[in-house]
C-alpha atoms as a PDB file:
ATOM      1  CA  UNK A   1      13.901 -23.295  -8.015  1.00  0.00           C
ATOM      2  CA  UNK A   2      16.232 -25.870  -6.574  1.00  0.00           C
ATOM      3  CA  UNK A   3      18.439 -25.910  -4.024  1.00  0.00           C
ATOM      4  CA  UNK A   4      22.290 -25.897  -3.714  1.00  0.00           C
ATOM      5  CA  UNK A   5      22.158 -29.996  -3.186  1.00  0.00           C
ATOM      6  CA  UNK A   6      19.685 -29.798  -6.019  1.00  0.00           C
ATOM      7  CA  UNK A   7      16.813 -30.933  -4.811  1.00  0.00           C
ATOM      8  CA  UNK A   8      13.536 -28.153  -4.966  1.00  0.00           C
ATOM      9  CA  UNK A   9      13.386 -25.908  -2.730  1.00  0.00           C
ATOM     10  CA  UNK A  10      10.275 -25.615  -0.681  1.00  0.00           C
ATOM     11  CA  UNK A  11       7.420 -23.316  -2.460  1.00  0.00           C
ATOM     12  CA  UNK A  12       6.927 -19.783  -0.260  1.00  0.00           C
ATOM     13  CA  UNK A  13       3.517 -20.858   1.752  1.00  0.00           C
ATOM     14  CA  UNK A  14       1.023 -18.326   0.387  1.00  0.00           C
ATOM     15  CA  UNK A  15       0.207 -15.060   2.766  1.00  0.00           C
ATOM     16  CA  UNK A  16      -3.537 -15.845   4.237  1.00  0.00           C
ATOM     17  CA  UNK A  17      -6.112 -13.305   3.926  1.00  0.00           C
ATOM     18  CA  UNK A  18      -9.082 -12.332   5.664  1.00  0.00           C
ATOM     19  CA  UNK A  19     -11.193 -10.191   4.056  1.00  0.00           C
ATOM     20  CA  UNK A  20     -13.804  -7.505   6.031  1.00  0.00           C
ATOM     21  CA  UNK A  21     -16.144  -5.453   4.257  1.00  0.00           C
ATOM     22  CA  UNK A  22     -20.006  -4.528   4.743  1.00  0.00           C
ATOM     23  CA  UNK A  23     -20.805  -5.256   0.963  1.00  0.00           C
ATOM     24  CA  UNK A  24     -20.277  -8.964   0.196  1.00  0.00           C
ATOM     25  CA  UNK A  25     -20.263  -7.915  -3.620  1.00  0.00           C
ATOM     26  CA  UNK A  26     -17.126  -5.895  -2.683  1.00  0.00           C
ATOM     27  CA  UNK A  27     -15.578  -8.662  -0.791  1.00  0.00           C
ATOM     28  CA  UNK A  28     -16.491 -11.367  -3.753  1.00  0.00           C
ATOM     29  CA  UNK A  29     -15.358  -9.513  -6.125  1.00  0.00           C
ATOM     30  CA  UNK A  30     -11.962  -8.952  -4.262  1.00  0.00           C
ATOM     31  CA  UNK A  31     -11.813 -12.831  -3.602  1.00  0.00           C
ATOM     32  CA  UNK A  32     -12.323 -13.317  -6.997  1.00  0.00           C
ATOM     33  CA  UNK A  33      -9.548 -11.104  -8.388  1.00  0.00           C
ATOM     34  CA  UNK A  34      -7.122 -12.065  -5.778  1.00  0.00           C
ATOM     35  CA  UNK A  35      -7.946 -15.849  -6.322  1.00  0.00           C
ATOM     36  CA  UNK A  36      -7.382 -15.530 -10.462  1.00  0.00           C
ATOM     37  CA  UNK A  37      -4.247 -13.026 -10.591  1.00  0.00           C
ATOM     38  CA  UNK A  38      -1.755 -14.564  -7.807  1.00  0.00           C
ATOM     39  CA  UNK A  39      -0.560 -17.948  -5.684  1.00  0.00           C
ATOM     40  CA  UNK A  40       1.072 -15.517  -3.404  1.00  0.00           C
ATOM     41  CA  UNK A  41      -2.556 -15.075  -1.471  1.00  0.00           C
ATOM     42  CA  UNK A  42      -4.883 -17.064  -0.113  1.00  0.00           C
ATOM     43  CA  UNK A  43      -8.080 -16.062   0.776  1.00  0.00           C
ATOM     44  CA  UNK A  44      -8.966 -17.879   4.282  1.00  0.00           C
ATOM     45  CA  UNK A  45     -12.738 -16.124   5.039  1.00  0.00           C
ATOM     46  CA  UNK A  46     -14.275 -12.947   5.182  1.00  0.00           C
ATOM     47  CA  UNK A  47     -16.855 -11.402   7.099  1.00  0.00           C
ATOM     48  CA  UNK A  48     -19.416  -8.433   6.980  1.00  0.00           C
ATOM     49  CA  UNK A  49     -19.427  -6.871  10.376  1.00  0.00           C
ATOM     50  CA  UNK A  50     -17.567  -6.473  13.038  1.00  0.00           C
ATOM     51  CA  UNK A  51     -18.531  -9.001  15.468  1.00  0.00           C
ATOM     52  CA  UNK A  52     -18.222 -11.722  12.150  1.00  0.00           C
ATOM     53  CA  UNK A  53     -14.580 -10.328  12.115  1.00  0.00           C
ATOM     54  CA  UNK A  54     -13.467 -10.404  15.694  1.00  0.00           C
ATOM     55  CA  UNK A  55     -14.886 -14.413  15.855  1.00  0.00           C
ATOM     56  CA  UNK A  56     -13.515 -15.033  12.172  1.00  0.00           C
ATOM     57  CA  UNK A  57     -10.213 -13.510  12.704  1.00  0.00           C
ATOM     58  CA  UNK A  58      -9.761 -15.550  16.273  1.00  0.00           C
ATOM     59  CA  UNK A  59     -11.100 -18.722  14.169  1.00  0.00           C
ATOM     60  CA  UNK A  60      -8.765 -18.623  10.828  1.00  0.00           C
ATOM     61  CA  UNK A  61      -5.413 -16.656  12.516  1.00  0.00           C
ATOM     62  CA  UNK A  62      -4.488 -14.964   8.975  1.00  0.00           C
ATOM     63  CA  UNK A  63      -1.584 -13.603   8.678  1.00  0.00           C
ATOM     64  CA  UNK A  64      -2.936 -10.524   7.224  1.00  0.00           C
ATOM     65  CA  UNK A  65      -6.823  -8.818   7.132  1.00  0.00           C
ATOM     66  CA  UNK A  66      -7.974  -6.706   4.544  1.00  0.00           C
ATOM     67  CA  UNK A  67      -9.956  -4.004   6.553  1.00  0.00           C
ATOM     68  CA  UNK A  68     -12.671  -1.945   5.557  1.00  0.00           C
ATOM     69  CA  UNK A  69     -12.881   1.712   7.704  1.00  0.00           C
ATOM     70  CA  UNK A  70     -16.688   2.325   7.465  1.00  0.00           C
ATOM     71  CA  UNK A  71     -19.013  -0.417   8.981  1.00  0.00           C
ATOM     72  CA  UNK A  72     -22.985   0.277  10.323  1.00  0.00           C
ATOM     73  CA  UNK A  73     -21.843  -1.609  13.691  1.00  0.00           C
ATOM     74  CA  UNK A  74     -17.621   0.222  14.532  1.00  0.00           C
ATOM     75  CA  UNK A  75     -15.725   0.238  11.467  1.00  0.00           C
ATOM     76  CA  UNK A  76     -12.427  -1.386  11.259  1.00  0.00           C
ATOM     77  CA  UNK A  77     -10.941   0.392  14.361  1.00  0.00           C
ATOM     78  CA  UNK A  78     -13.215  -1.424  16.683  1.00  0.00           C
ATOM     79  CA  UNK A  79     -12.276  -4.581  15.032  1.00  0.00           C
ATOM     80  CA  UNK A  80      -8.659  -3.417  15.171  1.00  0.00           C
ATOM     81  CA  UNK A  81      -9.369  -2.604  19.191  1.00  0.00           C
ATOM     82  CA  UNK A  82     -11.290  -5.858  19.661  1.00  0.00           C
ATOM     83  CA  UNK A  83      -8.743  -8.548  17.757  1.00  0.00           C
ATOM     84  CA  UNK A  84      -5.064  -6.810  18.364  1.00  0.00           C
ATOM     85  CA  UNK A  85      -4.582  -7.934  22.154  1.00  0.00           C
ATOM     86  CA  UNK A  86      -6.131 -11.794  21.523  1.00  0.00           C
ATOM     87  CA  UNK A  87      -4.209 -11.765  17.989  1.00  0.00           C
ATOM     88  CA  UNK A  88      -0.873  -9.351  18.438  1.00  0.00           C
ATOM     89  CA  UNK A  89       0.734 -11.396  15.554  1.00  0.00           C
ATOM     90  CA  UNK A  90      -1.833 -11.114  12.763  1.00  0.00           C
ATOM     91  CA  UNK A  91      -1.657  -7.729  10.537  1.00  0.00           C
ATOM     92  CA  UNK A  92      -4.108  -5.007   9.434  1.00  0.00           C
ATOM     93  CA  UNK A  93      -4.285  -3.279   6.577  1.00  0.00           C
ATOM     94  CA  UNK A  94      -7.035  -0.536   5.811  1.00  0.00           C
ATOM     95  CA  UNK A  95      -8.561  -1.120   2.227  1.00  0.00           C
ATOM     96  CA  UNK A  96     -11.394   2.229   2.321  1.00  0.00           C
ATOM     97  CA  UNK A  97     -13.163   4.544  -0.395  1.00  0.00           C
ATOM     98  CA  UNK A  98     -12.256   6.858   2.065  1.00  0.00           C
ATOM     99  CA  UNK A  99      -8.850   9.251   1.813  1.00  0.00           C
ATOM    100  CA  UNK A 100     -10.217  11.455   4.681  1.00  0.00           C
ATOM    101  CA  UNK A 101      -6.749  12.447   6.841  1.00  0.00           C
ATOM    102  CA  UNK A 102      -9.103  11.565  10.187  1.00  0.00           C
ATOM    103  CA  UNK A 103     -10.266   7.715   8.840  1.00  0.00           C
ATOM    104  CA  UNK A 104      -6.390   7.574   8.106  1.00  0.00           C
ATOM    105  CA  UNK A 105      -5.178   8.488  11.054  1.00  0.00           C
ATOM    106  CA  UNK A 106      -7.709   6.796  13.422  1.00  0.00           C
ATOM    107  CA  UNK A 107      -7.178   3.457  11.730  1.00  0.00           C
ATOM    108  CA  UNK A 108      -3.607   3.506  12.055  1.00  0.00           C
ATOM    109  CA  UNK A 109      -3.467   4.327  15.656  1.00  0.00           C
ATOM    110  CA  UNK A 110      -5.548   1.720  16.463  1.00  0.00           C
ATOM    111  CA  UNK A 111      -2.487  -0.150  15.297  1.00  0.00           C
ATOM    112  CA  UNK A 112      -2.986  -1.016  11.662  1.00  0.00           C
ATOM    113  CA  UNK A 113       0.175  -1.420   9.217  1.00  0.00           C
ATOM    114  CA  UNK A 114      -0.913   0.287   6.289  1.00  0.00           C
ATOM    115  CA  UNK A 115      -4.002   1.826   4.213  1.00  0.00           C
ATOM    116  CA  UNK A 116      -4.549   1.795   0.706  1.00  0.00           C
ATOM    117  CA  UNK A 117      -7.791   3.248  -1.030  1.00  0.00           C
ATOM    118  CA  UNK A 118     -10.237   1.085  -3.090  1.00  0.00           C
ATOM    119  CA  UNK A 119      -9.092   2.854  -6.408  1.00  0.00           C
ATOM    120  CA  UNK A 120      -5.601   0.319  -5.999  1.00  0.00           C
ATOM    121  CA  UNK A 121      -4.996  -1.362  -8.517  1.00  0.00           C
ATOM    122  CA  UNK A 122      -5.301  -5.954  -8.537  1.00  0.00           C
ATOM    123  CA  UNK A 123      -1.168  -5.869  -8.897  1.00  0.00           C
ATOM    124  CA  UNK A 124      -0.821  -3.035  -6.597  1.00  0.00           C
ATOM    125  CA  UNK A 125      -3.197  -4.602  -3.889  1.00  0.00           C
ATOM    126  CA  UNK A 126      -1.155  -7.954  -4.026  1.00  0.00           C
ATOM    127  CA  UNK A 127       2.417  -6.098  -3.652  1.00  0.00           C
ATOM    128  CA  UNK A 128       0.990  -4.198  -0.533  1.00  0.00           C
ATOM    129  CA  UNK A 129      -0.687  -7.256   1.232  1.00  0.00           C
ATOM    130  CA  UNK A 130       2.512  -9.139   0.480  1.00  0.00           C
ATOM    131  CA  UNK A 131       4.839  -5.831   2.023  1.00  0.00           C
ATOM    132  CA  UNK A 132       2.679  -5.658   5.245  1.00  0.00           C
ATOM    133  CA  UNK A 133       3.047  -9.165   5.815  1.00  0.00           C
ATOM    134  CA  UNK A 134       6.699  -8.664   5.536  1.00  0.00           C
ATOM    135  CA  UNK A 135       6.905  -5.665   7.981  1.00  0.00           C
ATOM    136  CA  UNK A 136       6.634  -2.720   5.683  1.00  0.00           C
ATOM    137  CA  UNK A 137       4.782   0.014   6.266  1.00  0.00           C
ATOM    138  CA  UNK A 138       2.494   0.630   3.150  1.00  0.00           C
ATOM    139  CA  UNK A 139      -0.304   3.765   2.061  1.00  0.00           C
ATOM    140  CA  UNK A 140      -1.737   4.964  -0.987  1.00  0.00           C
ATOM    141  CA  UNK A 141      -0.436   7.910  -2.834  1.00  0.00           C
ATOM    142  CA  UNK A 142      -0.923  11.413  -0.534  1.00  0.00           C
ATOM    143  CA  UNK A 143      -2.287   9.283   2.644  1.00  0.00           C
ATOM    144  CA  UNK A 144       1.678   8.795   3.840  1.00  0.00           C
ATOM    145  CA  UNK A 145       1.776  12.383   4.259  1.00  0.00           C
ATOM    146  CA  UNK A 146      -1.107  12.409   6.802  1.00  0.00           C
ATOM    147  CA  UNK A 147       0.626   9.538   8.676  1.00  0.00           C
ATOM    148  CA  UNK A 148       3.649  11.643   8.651  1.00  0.00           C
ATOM    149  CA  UNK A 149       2.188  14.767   9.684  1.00  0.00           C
ATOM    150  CA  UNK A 150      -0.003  12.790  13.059  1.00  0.00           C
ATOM    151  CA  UNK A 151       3.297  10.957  14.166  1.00  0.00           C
ATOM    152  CA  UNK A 152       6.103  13.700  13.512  1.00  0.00           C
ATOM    153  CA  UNK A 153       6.780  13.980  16.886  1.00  0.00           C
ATOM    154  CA  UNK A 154       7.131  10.036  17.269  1.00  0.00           C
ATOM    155  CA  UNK A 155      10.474   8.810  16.828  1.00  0.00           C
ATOM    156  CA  UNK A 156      11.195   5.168  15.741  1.00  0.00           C
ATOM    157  CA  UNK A 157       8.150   4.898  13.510  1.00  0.00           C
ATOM    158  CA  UNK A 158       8.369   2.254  10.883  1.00  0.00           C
ATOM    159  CA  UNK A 159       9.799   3.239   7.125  1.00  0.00           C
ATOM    160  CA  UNK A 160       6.368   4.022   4.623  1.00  0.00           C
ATOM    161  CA  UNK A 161       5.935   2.598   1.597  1.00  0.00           C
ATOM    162  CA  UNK A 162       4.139   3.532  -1.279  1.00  0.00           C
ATOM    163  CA  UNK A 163       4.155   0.989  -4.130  1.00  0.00           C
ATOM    164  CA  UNK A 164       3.912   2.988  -7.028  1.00  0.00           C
ATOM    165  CA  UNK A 165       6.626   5.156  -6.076  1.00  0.00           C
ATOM    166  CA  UNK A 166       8.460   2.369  -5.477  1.00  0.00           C
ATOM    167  CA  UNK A 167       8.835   1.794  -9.433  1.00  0.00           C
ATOM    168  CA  UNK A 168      10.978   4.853  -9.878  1.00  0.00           C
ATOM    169  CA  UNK A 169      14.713   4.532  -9.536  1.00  0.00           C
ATOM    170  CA  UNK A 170      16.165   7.067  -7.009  1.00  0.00           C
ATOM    171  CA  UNK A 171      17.961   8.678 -10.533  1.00  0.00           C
ATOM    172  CA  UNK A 172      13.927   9.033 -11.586  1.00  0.00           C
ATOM    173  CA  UNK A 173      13.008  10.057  -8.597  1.00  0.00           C
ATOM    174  CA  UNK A 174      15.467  13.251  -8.844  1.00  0.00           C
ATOM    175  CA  UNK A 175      14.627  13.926 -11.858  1.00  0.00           C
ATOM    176  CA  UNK A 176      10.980  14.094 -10.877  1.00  0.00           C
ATOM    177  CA  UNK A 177      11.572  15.904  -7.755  1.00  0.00           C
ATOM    178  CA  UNK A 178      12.993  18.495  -9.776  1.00  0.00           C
ATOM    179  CA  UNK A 179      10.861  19.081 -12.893  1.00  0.00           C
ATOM    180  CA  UNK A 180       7.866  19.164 -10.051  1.00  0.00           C
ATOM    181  CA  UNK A 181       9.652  22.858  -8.775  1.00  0.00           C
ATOM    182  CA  UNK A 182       9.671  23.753 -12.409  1.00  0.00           C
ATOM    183  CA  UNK A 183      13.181  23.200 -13.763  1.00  0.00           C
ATOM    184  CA  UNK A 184      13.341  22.626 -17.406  1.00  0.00           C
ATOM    185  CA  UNK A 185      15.362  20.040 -18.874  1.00  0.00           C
ATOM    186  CA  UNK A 186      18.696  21.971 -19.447  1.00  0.00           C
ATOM    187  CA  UNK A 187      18.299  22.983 -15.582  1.00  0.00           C
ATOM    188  CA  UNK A 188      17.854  19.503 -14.197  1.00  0.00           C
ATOM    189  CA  UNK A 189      20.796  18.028 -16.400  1.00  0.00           C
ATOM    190  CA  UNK A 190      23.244  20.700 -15.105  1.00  0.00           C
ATOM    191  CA  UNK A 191      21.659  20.312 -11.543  1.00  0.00           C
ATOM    192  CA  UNK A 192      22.134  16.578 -11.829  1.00  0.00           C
ATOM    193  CA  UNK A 193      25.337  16.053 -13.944  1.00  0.00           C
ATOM    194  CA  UNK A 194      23.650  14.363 -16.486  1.00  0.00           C
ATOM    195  CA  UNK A 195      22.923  14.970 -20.457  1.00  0.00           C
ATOM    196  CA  UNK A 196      19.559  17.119 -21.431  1.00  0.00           C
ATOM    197  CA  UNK A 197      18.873  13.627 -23.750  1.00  0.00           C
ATOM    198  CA  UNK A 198      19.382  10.954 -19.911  1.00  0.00           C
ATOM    199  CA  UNK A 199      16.964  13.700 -18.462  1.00  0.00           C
ATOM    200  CA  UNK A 200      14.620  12.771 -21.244  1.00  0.00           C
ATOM    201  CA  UNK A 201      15.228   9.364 -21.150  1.00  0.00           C
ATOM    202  CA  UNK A 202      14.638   9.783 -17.298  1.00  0.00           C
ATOM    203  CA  UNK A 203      11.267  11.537 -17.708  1.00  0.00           C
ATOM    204  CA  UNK A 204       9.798   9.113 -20.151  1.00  0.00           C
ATOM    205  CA  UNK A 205      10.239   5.982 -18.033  1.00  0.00           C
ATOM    206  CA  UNK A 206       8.625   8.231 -15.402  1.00  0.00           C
ATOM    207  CA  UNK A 207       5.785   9.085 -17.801  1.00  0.00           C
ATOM    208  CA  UNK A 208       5.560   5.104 -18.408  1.00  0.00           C
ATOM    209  CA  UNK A 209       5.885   3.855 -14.897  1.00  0.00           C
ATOM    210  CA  UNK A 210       3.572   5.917 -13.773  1.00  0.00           C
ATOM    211  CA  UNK A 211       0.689   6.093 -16.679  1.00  0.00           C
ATOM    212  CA  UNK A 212       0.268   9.884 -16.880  1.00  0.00           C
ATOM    213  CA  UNK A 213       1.128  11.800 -20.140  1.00  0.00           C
ATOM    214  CA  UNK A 214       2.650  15.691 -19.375  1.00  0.00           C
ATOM    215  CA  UNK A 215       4.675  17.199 -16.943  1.00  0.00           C
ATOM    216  CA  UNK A 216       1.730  19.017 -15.198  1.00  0.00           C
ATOM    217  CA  UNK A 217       0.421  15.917 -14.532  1.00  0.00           C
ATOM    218  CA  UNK A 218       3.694  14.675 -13.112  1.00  0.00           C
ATOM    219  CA  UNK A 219       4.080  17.502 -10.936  1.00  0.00           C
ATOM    220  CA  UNK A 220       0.780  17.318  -9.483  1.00  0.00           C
ATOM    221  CA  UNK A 221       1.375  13.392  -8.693  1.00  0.00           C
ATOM    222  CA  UNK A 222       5.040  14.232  -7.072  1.00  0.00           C
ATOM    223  CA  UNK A 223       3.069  16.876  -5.020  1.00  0.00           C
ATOM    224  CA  UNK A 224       0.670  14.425  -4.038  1.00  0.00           C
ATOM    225  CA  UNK A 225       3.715  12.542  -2.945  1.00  0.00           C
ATOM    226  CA  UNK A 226       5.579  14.975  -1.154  1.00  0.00           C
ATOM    227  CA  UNK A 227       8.341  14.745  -3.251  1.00  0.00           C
ATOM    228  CA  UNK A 228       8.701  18.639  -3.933  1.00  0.00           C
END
């Protein structure tokens, strides 16, 4: 890319990492993927517990930590509790097995930006890092909805992302919305404006996007999503 005067402009310096995680295959192997799919992300050190984490966080100031929830010595809330006040401008994101509502909700009150589940996808895990270092707000598909439901009663909380819903269009996103409350095709179109043949057009990019193959599974993944 070059600049107006044409000279290049300067490259985007690379969002740095931290990775913490009890199983240093876990935390290779993410290392590894991260390192071979993407220049957006560098990996600047990991660690294995939580005292490693509070000392390598302090030592490398990343802009971002990977966090796992389960540890044998506090989990990432501790570290959260333990780094945020020394290190207000670095940024936690929850990467767990876990989907419980309770891990959710603990982690993010002890003030981190986002959690995504270790079923995310490479791609998915390199939007998300790159959204929370932005500002966003970003959780794996149904874990929003426990966010939502913990903080309805606080106002000003940030907008939450989800990054595979973010690949529908809002027309999509309609037309999903409705086939989940079981409107068939000639329903959505009149509902909608649109032509029984856009609706199909509509629900096949959805099918695409999204990797599933029938409507039933479609509604069950807007459902998930609280689109319904």
């Amino acid at each position: 890319m070059t600049s107006t005067d044409g000279q290049a402009a300067p490259a985007k310096a690379p969002v740095r990492v931290f990775l913490v995680d009890d199983h240093a295959l876990f935390r290779a192997g993410v290392r590894a993927e991260l390192d071979s799919i993407t220049s957006e992300i560098e990996v600047v050190g990991e660690a294995g517990s939580v005292g490693e984490a509070v000392s390598g966080i302090a030592h490398h100031r990343p802009d971002v930590v990977l966090l796992d929830v389960h540890m044998p010595d506090g989990g990432g809330a501790e570290v959260l509790r333990r780094s945020r006040k020394e290190q207000p401008d670095v940024v936690f994101l929850a990467l767990s097995v876990s989907d419980a509502a309770e891990d959710v909700i603990a982690v993010i009150r002890a003030g981190a930006r986002g959690y995504v589940t270790k079923t995310i996808s490479s791609q998915e895990l390199v939007r998300a890092v790159c959204r929370v270092a932005e500002g966003d707000a970003v959780f794996s598909p149904r874990l929003a909805g426990f966010v939502l439901d913990a903080f309805a009663e606080r106002p000003g909380a940030a907008p939450i992302s989800d990054p595979e819903l973010d690949l529908l269009t809002p027309r999509e996103r309609d037309v999903l919305r409705l086939l989940a409350r079981g409107y068939a095709y000639k329903e959505i179109a009149s509902e909608l404006f649109i032509s029984v043949k856009t609706v199909e057009t509509h629900v096949s990019s959805v099918l695409r996007k999204t990797q599933l193959s029938n409507r039933y599974e479609l509604s069950r993944w807007a459902s998930d999503r609280r689109l319904v």
